[in-house]
N, C-alpha and C. Protein backbone atom coordinates (compact mmCIF):
# COMPACT_ATOMS: atom_id res chain seq x y z
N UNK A 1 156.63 306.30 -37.06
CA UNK A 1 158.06 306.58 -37.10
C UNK A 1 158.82 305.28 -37.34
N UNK A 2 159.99 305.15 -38.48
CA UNK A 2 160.73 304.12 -38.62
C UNK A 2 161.70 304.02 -38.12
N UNK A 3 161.93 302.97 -37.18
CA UNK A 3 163.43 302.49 -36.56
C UNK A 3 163.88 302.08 -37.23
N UNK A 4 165.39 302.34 -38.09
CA UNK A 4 166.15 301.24 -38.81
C UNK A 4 167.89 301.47 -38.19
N UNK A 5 168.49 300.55 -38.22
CA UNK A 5 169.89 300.38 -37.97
C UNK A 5 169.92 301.36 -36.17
N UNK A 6 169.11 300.97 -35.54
CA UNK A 6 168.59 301.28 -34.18
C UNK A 6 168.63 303.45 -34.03
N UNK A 7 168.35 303.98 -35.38
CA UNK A 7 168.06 305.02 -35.20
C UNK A 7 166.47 305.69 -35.96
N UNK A 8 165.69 306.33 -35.14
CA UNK A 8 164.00 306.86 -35.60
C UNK A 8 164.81 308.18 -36.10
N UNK A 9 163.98 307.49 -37.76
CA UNK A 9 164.54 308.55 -38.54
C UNK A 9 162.85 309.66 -38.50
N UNK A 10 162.95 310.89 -38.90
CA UNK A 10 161.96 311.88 -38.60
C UNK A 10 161.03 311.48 -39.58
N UNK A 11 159.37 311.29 -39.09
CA UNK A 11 158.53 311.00 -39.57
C UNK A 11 158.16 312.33 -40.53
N UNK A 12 158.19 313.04 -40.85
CA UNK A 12 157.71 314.32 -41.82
C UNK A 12 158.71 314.22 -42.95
N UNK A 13 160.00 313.80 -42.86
CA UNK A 13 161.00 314.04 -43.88
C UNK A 13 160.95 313.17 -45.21
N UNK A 14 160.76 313.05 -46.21
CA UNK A 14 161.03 312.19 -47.36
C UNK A 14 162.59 310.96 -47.23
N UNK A 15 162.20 309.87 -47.30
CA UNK A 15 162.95 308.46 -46.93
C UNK A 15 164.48 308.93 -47.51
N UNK A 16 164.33 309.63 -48.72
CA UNK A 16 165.35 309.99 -49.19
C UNK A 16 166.76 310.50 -48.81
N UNK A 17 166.04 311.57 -47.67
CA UNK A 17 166.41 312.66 -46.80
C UNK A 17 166.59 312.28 -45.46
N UNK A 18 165.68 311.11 -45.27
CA UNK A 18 165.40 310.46 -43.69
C UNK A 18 166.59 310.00 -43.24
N UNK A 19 167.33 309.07 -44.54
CA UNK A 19 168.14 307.44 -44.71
C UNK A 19 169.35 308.30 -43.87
N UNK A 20 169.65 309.62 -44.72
CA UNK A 20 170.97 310.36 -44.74
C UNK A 20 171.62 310.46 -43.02
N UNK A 21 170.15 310.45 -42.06
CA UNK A 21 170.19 310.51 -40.22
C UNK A 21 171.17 309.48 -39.65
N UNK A 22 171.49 308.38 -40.83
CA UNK A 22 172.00 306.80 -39.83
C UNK A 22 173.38 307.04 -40.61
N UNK A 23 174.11 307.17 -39.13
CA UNK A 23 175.76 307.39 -39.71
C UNK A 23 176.22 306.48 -40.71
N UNK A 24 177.31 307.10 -41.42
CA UNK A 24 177.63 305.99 -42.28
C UNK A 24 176.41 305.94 -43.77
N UNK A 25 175.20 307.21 -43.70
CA UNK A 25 174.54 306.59 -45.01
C UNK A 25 174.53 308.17 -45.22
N UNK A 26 174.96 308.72 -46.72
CA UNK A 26 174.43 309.99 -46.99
C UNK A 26 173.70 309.65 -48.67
N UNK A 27 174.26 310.78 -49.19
CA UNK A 27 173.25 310.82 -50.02
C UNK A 27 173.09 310.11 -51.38
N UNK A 28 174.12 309.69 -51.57
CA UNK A 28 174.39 308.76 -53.22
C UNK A 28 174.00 307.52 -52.03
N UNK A 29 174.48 306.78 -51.25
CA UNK A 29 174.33 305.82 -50.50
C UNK A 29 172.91 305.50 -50.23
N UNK A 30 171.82 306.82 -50.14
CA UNK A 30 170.58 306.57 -49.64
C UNK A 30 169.91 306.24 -51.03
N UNK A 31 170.34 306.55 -52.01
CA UNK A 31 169.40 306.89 -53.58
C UNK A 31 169.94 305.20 -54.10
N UNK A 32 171.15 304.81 -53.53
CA UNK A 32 171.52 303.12 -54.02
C UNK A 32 170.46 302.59 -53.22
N UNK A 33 170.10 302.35 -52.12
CA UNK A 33 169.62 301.48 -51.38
C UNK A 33 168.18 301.92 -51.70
N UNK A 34 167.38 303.01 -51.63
CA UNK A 34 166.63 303.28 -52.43
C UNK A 34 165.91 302.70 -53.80
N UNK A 35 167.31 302.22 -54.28
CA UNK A 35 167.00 301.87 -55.85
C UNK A 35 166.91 300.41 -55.70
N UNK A 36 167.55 299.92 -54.69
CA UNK A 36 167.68 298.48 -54.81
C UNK A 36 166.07 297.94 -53.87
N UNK A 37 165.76 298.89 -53.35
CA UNK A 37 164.30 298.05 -52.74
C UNK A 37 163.31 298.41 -53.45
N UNK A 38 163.40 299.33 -54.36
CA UNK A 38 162.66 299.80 -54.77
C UNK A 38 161.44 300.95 -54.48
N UNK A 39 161.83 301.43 -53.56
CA UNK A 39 160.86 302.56 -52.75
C UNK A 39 161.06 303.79 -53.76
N UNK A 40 160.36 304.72 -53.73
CA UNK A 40 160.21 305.77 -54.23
C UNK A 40 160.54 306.97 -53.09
N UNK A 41 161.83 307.66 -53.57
CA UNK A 41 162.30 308.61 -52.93
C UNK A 41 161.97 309.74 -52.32
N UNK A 42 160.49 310.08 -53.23
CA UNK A 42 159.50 310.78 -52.18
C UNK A 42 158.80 310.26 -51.20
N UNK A 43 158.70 309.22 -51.19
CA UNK A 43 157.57 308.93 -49.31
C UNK A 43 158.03 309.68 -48.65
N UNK A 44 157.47 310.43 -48.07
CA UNK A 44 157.49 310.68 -46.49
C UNK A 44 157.83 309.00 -45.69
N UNK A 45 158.04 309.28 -44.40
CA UNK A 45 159.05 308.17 -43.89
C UNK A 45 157.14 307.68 -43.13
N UNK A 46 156.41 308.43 -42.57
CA UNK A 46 155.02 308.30 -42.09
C UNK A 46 154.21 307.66 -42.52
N UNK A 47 154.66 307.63 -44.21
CA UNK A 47 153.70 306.87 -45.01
C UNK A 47 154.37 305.31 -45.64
N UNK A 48 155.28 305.24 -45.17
CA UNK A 48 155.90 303.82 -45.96
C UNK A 48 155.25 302.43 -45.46
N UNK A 49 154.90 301.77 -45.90
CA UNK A 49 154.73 300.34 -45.41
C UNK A 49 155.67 299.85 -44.50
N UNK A 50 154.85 298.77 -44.21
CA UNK A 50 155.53 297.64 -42.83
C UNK A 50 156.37 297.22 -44.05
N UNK A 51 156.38 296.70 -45.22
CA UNK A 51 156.91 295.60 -45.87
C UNK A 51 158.39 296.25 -46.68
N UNK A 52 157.92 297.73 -46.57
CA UNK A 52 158.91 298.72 -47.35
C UNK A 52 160.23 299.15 -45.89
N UNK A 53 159.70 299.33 -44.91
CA UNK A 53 160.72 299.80 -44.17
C UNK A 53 161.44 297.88 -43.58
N UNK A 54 160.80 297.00 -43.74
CA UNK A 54 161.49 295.75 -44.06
C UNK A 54 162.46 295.35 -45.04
N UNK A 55 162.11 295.77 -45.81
CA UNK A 55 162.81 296.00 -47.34
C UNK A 55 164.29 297.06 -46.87
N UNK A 56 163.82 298.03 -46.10
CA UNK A 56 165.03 299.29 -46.16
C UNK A 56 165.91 298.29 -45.23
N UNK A 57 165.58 297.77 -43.74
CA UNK A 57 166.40 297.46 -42.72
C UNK A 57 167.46 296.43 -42.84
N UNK A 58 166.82 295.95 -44.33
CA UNK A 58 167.27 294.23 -44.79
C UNK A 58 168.22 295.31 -45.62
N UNK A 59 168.45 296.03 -46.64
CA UNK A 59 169.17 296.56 -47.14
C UNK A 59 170.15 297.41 -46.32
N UNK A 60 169.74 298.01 -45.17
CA UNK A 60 170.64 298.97 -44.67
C UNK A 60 171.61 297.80 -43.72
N UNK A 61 171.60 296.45 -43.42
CA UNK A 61 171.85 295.61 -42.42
C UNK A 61 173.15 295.50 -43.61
N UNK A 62 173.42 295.47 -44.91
CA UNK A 62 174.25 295.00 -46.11
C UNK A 62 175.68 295.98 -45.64
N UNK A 63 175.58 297.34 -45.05
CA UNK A 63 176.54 298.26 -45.19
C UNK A 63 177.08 298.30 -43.84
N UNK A 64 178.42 298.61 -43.23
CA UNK A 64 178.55 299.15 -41.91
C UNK A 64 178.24 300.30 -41.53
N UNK A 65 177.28 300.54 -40.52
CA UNK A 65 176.47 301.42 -40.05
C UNK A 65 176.90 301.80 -38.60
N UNK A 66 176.70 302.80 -38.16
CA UNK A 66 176.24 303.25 -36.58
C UNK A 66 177.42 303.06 -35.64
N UNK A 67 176.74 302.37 -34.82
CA UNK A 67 178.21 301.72 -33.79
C UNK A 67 179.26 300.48 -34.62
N UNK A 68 178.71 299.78 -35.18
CA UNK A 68 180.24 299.26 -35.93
C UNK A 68 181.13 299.86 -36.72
N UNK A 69 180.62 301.27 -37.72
CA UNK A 69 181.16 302.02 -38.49
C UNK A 69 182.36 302.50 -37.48
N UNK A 70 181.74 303.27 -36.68
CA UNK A 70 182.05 303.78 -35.21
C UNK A 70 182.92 303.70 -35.05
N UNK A 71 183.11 302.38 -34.44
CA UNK A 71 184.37 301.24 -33.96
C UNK A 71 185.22 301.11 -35.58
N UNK A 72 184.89 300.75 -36.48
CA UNK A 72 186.05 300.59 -37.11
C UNK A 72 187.05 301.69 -37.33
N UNK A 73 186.33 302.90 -37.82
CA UNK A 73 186.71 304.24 -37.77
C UNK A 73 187.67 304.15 -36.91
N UNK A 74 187.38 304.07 -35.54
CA UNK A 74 188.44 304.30 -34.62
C UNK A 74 189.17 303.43 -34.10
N UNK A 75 189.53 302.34 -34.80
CA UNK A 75 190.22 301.06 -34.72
C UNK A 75 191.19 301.77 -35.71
N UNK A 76 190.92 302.08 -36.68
CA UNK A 76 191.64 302.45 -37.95
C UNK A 76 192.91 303.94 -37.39
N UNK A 77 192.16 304.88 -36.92
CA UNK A 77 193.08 305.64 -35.99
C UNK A 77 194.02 305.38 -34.69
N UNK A 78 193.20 304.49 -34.10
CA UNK A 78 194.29 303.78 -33.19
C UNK A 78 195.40 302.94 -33.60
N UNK A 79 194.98 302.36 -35.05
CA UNK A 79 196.07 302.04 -35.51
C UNK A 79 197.16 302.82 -35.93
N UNK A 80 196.99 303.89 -36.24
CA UNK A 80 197.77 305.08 -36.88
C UNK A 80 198.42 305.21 -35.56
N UNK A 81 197.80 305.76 -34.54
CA UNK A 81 198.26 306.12 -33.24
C UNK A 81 199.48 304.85 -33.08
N UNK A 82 199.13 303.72 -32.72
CA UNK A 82 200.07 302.50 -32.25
C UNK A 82 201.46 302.56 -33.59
N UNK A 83 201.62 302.86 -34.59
CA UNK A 83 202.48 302.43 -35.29
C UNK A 83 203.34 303.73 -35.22
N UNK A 84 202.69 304.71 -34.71
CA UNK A 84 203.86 306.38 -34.43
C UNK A 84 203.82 306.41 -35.78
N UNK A 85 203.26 306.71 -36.74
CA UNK A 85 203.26 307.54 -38.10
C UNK A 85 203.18 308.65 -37.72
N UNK A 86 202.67 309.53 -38.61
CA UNK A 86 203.11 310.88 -38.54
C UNK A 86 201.58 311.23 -38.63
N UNK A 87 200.50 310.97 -39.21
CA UNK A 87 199.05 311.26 -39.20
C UNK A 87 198.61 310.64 -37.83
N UNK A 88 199.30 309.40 -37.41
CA UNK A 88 199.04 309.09 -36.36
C UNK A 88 199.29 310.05 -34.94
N UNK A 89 200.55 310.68 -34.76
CA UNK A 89 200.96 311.72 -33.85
C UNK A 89 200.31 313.16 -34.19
N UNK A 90 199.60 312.99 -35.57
CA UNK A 90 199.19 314.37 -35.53
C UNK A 90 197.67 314.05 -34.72
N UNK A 91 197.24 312.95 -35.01
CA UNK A 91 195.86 312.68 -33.89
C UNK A 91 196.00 312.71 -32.60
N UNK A 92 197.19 312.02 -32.08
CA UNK A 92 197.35 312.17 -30.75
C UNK A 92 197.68 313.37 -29.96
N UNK A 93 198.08 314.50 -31.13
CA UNK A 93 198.40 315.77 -30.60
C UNK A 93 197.07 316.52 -30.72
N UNK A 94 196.22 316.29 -31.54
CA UNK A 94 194.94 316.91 -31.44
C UNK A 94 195.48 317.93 -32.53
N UNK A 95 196.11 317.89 -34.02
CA UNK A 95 196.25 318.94 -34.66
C UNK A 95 195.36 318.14 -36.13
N UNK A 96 195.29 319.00 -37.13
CA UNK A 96 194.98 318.77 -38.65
C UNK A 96 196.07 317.89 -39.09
N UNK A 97 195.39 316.55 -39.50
CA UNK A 97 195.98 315.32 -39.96
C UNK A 97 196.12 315.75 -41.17
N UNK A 98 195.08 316.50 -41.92
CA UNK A 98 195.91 316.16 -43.56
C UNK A 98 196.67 317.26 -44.16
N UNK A 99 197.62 318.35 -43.59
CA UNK A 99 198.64 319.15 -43.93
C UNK A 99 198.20 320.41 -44.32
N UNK A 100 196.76 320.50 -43.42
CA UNK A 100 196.40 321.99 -43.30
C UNK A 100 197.44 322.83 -42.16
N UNK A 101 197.13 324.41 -42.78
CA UNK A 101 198.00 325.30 -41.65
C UNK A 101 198.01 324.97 -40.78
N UNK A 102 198.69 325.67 -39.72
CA UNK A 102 198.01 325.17 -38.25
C UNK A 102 198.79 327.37 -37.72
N UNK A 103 199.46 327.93 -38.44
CA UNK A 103 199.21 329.23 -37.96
C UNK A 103 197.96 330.06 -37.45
N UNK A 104 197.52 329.91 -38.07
CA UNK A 104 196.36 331.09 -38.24
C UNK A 104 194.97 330.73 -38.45
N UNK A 105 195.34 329.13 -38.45
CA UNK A 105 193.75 328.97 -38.72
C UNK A 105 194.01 327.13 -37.70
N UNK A 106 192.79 326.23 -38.05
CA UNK A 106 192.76 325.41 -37.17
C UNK A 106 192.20 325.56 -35.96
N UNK A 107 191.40 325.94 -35.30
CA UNK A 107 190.64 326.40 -33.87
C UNK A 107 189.98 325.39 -33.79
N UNK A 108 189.48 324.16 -35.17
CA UNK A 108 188.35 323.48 -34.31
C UNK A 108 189.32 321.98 -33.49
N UNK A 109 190.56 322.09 -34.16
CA UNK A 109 191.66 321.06 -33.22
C UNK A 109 192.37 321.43 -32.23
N UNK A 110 192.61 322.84 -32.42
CA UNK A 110 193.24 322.92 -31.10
C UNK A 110 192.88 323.88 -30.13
N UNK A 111 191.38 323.93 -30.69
CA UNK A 111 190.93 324.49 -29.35
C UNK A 111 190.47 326.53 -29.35
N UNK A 112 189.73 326.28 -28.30
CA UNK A 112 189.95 328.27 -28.25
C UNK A 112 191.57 328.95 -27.60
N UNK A 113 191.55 330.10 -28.47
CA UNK A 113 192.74 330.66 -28.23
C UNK A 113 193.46 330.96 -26.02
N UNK A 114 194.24 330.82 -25.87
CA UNK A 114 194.51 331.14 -24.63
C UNK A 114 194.25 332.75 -24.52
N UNK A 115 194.11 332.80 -23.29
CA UNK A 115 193.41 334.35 -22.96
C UNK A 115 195.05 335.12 -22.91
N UNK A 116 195.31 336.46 -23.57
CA UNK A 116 196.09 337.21 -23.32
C UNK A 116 196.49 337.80 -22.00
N UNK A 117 197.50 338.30 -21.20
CA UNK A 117 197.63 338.91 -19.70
C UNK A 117 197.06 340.56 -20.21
N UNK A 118 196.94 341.00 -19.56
CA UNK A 118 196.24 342.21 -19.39
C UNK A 118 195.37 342.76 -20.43
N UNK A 119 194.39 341.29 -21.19
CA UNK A 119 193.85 342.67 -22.34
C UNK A 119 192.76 342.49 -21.59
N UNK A 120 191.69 343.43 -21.73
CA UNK A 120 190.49 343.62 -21.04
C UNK A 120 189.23 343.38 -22.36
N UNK A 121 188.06 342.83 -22.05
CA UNK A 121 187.22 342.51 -22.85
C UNK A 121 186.33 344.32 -22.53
């Protein structure tokens, strides 16, 4: 099993498919870094060399990954938050920042519906 950017990506999966596990890397991102070490996108992650998953960690160390991605991400919203914008107050209210409804749809921001008085399940 390969540790890279302090996450064990699944030994059965193709490197290709593996890379996509470490936040911050999906799939055009995994096929660049891929291309630049030169690995072949089918290995299985079980079968790669010591010298190849050296090759990946030295390449994946190039991008912000994991917990620094993390942190910037949410440096970047706290900034929104601190300056009172308007994407910023829509984070702090817990609603859809980019000018989706918020009637009839939206449940995964604001939550499950409040229970009605007398309806019975």
């Amino acid at each position: 099993m390969a540790r890279i950017a302090g996450v064990n990506l699944p030994a059965k999966k193709r490197i290709e498919v593996a890379l996509t596990y470490i936040y911050g890397i999906g799939p055009s991102r995994a096929k660049e870094i891929l291309a630049k070490t030169g690995v072949d996108p089918n290995t299985k992650v079980m079968d790669l060399t010591e010298q190849e998953v050296t090759a990946l960690r030295r390449e994946v160390e190039s991008y912000p990954v994991e917990g620094d991605l993390r942190r910037q991400v949410r440096a970047h919203i706290q900034r929104l938050i601190d300056i009172g914008c308007y994407r910023g107050i829509r984070h702090k209210q817990g609603l859809p920042v980019r000018g989706q409804k918020t009637r009839s749809n939206a449940r995964t921001w604001k939550g499950p519906r409040p229970a009605k008085a007398g309806k019975r399940k």
